[in-house]
PDB file of N, CA and C in Angstrom:
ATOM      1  N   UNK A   1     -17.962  -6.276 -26.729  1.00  0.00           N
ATOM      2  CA  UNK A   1     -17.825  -6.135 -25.290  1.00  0.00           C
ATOM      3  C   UNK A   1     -16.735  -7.062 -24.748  1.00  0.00           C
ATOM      4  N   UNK A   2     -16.916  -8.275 -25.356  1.00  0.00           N
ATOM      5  CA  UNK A   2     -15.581  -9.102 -25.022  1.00  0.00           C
ATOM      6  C   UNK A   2     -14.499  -8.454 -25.332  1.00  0.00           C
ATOM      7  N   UNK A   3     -14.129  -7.812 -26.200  1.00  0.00           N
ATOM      8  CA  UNK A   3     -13.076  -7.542 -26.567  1.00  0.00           C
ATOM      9  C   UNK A   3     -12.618  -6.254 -25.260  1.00  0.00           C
ATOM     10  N   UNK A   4     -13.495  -5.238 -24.681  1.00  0.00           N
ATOM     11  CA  UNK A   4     -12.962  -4.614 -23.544  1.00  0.00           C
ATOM     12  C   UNK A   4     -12.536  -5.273 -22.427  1.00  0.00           C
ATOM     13  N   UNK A   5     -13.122  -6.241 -22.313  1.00  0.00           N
ATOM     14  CA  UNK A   5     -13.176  -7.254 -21.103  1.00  0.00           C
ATOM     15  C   UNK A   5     -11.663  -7.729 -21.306  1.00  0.00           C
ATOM     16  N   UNK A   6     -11.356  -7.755 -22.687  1.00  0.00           N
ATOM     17  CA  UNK A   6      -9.748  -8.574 -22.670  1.00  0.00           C
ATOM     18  C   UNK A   6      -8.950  -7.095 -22.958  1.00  0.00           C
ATOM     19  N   UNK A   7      -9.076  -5.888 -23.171  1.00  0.00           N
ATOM     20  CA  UNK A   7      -7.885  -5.703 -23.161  1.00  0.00           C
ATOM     21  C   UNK A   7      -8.032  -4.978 -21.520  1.00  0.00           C
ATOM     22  N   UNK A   8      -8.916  -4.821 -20.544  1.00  0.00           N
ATOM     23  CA  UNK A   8      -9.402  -4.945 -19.138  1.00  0.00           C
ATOM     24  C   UNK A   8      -7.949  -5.362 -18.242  1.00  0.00           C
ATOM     25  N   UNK A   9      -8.524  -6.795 -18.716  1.00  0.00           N
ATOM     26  CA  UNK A   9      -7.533  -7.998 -18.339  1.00  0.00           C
ATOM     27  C   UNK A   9      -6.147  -7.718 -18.685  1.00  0.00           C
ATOM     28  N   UNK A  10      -6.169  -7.653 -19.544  1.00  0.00           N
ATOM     29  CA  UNK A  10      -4.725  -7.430 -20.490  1.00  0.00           C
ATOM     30  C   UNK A  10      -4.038  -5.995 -19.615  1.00  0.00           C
ATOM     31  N   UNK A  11      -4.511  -4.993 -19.411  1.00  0.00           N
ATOM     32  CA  UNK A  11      -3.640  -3.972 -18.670  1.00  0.00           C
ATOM     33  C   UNK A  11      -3.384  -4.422 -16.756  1.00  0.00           C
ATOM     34  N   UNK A  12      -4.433  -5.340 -16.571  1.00  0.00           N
ATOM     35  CA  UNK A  12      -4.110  -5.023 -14.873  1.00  0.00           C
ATOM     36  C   UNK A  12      -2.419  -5.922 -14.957  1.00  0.00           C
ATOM     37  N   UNK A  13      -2.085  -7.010 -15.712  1.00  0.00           N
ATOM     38  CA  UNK A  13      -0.767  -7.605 -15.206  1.00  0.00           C
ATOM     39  C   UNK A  13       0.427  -6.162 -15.937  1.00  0.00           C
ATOM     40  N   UNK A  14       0.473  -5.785 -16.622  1.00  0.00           N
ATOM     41  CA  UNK A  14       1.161  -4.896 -17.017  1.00  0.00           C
ATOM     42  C   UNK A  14       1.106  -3.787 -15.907  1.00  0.00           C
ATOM     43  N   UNK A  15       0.299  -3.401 -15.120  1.00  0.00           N
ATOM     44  CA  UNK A  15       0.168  -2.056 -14.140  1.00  0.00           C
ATOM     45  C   UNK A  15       0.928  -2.743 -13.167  1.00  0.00           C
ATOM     46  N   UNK A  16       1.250  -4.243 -13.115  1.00  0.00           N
ATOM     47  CA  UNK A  16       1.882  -4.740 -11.889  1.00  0.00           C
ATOM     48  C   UNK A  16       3.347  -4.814 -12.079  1.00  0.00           C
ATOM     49  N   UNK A  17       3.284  -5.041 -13.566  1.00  0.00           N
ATOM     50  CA  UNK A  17       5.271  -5.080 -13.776  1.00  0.00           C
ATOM     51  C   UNK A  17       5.345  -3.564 -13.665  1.00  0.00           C
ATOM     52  N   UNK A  18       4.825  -2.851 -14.582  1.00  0.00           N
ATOM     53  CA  UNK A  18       5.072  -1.301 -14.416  1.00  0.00           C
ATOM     54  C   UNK A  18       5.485  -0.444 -13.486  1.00  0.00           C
ATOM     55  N   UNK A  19       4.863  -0.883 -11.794  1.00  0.00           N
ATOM     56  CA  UNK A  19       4.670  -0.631 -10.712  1.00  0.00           C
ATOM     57  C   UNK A  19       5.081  -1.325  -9.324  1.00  0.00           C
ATOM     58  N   UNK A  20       5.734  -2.010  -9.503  1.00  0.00           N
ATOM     59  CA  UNK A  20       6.392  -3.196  -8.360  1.00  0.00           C
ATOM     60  C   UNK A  20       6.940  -2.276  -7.398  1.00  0.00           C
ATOM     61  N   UNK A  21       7.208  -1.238  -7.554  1.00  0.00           N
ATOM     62  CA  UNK A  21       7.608  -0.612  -6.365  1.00  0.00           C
ATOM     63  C   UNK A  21       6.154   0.140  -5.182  1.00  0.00           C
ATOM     64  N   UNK A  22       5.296   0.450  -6.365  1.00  0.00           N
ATOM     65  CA  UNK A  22       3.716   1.083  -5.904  1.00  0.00           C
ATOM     66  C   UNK A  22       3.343  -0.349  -5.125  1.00  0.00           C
ATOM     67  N   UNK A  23       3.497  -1.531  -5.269  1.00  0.00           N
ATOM     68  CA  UNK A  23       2.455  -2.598  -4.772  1.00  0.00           C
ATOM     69  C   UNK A  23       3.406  -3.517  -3.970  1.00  0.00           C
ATOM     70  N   UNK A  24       5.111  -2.999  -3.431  1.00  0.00           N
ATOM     71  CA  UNK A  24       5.377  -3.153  -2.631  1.00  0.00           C
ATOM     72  C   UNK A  24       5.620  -2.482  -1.282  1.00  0.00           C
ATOM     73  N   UNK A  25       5.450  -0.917  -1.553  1.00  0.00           N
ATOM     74  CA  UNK A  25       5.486  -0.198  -0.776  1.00  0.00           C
ATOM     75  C   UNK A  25       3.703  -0.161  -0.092  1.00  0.00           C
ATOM     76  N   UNK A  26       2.760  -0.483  -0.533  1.00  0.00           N
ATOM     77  CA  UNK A  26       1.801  -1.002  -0.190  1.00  0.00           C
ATOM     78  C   UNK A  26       1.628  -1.556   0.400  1.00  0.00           C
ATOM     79  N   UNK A  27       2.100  -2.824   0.014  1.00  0.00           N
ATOM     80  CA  UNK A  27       2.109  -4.274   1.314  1.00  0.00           C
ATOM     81  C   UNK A  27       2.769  -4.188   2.733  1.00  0.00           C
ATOM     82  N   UNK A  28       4.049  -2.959   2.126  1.00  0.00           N
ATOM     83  CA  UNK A  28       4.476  -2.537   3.250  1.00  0.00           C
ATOM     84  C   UNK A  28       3.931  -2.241   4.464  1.00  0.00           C
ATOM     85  N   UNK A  29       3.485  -0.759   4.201  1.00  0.00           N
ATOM     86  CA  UNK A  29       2.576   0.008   4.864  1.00  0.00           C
ATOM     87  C   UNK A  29       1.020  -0.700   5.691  1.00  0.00           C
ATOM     88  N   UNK A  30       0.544  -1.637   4.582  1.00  0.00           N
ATOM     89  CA  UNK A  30      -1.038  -2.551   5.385  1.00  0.00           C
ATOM     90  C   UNK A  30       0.264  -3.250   6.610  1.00  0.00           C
ATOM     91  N   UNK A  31       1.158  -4.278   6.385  1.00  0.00           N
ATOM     92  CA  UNK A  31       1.925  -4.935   7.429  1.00  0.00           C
ATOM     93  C   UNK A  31       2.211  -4.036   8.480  1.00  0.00           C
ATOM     94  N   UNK A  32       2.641  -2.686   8.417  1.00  0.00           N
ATOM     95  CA  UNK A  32       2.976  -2.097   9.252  1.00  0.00           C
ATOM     96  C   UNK A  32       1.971  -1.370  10.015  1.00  0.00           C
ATOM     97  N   UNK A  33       0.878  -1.236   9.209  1.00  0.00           N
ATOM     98  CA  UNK A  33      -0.193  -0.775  10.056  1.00  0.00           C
ATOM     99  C   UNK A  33      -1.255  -1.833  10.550  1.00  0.00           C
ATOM    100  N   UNK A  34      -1.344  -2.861  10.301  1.00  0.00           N
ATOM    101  CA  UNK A  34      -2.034  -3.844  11.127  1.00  0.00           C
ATOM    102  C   UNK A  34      -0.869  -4.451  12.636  1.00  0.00           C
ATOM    103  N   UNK A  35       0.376  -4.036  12.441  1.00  0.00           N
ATOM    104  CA  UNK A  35       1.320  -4.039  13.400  1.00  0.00           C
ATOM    105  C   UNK A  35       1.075  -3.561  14.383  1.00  0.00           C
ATOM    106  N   UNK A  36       0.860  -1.935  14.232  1.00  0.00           N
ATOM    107  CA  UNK A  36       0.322  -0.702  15.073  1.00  0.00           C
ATOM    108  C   UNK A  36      -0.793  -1.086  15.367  1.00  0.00           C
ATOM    109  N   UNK A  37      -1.950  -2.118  15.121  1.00  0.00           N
ATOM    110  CA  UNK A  37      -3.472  -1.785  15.258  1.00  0.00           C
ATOM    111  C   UNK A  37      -3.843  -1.061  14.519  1.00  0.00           C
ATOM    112  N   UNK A  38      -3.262  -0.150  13.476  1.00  0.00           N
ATOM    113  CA  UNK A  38      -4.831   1.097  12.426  1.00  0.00           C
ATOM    114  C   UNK A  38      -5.361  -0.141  12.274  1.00  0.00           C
ATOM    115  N   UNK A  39      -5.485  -0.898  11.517  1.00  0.00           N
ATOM    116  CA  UNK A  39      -6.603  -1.374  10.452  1.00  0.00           C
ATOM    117  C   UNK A  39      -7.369  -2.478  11.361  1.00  0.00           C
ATOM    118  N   UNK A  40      -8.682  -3.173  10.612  1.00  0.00           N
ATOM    119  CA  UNK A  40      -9.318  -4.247  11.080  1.00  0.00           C
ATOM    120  C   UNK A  40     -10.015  -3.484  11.793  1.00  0.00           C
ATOM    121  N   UNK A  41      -9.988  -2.347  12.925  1.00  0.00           N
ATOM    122  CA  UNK A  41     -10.940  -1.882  14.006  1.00  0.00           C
ATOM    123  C   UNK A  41      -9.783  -2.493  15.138  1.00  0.00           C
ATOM    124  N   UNK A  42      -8.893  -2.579  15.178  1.00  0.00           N
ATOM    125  CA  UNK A  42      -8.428  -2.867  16.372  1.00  0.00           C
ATOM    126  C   UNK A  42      -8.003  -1.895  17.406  1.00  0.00           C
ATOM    127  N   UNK A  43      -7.881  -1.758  18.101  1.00  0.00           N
ATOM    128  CA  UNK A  43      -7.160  -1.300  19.252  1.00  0.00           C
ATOM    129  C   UNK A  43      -5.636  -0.470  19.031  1.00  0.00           C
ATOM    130  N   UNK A  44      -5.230   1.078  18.594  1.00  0.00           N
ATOM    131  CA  UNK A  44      -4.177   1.109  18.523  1.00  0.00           C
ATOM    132  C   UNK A  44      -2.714   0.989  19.456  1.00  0.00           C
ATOM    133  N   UNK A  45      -2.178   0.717  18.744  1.00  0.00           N
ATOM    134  CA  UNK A  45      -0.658   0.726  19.946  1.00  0.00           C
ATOM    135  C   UNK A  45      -0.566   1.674  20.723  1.00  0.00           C
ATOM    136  N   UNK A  46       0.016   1.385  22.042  1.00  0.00           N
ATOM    137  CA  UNK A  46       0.049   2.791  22.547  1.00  0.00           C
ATOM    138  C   UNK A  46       1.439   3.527  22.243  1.00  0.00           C
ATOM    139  N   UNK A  47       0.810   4.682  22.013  1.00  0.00           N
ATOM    140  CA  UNK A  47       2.204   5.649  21.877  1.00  0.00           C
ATOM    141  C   UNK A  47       3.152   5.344  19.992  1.00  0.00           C
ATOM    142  N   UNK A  48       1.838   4.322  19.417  1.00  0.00           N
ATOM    143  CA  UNK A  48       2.329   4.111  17.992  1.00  0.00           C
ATOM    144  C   UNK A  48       2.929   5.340  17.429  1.00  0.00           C
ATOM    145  N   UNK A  49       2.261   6.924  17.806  1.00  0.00           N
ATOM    146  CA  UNK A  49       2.796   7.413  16.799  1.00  0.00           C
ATOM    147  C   UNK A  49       4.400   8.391  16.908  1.00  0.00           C
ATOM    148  N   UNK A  50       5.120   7.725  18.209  1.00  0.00           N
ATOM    149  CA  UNK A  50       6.631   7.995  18.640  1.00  0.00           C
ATOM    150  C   UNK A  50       7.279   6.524  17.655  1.00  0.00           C
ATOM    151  N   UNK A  51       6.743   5.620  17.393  1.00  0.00           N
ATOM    152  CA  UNK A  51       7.377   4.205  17.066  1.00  0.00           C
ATOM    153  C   UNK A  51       7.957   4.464  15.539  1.00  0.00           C
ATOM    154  N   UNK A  52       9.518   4.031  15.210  1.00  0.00           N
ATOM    155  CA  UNK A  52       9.585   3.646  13.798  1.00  0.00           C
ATOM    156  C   UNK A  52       9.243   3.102  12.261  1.00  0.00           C
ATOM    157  N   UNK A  53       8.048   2.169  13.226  1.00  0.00           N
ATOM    158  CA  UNK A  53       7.002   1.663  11.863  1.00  0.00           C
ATOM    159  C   UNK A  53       6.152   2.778  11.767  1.00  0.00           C
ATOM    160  N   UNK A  54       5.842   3.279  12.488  1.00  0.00           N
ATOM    161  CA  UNK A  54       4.931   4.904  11.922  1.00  0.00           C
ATOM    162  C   UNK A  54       5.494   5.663  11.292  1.00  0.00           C
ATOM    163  N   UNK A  55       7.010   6.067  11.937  1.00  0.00           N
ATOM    164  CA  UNK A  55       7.651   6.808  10.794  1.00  0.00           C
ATOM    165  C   UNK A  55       8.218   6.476   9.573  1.00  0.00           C
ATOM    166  N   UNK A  56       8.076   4.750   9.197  1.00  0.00           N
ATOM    167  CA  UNK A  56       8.614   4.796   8.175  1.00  0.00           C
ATOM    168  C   UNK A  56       7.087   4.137   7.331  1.00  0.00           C
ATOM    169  N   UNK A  57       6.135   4.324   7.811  1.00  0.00           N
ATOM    170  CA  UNK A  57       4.552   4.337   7.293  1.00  0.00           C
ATOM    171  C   UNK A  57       4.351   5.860   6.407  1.00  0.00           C
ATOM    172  N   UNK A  58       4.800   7.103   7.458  1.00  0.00           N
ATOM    173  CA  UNK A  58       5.098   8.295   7.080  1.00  0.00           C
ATOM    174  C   UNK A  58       5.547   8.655   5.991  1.00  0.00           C
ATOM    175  N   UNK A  59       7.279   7.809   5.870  1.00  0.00           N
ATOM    176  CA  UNK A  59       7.927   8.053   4.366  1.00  0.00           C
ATOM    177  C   UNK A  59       7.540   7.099   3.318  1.00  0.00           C
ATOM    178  N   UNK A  60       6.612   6.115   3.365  1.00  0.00           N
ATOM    179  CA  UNK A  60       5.797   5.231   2.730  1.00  0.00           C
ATOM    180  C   UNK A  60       4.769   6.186   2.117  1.00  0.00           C
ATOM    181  N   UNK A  61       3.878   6.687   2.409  1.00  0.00           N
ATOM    182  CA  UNK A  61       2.972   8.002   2.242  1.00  0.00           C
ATOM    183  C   UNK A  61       3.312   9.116   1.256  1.00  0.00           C
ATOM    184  N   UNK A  62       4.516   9.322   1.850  1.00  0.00           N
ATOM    185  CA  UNK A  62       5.362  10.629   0.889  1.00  0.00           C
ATOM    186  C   UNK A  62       5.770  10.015  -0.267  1.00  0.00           C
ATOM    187  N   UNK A  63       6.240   8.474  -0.241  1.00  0.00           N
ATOM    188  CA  UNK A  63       6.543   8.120  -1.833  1.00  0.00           C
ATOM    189  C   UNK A  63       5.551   7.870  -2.535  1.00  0.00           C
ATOM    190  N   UNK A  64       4.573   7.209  -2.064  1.00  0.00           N
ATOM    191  CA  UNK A  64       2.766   6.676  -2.542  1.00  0.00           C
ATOM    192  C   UNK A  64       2.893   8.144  -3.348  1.00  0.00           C
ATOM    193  N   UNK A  65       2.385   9.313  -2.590  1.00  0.00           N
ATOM    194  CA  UNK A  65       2.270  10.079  -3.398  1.00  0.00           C
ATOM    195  C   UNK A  65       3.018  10.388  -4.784  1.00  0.00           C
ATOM    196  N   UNK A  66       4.079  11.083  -4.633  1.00  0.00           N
ATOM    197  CA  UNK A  66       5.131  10.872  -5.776  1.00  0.00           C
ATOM    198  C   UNK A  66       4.589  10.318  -6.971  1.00  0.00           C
ATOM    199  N   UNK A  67       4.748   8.589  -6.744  1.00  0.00           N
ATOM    200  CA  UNK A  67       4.189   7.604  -7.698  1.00  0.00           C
ATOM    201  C   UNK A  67       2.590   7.749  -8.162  1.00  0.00           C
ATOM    202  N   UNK A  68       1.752   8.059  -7.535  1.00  0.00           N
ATOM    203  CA  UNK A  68       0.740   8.670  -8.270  1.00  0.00           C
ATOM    204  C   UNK A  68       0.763  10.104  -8.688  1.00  0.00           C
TER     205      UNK A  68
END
């Protein structure tokens, strides 16, 4: 069982070099949407979804996909 546990371990830092573009376009998108208000339960922006961080949340979305 130890031994799954390490090679577990052993793939999550490799999914991160593999993927630096998946887990920056990520960070992206949470920054830009706690910007707008989506997340936490807050209050959204008004009129967020005319604003540029939505649309480029949008083409954030379309690449997410892609990459999975």
């Amino acid at each position: 069982m130890s031994e799954k546990q390490t090679e577990v371990t052993d793939n999550k830092p490799e999914l991160k070099e593999e993927f630096p573009e998946l887990e920056k376009l990520i960070r992206e998108k949470i920054r830009l949407a706690q910007k707008l208000g989506l997340m936490d339960g807050k209050e959204p922006v008004e009129g967020y979804e005319k604003s540029k961080e939505y649309k480029r949340i949008e083409e954030i979305d379309a690449r997410l996909w892609e990459l999975v």
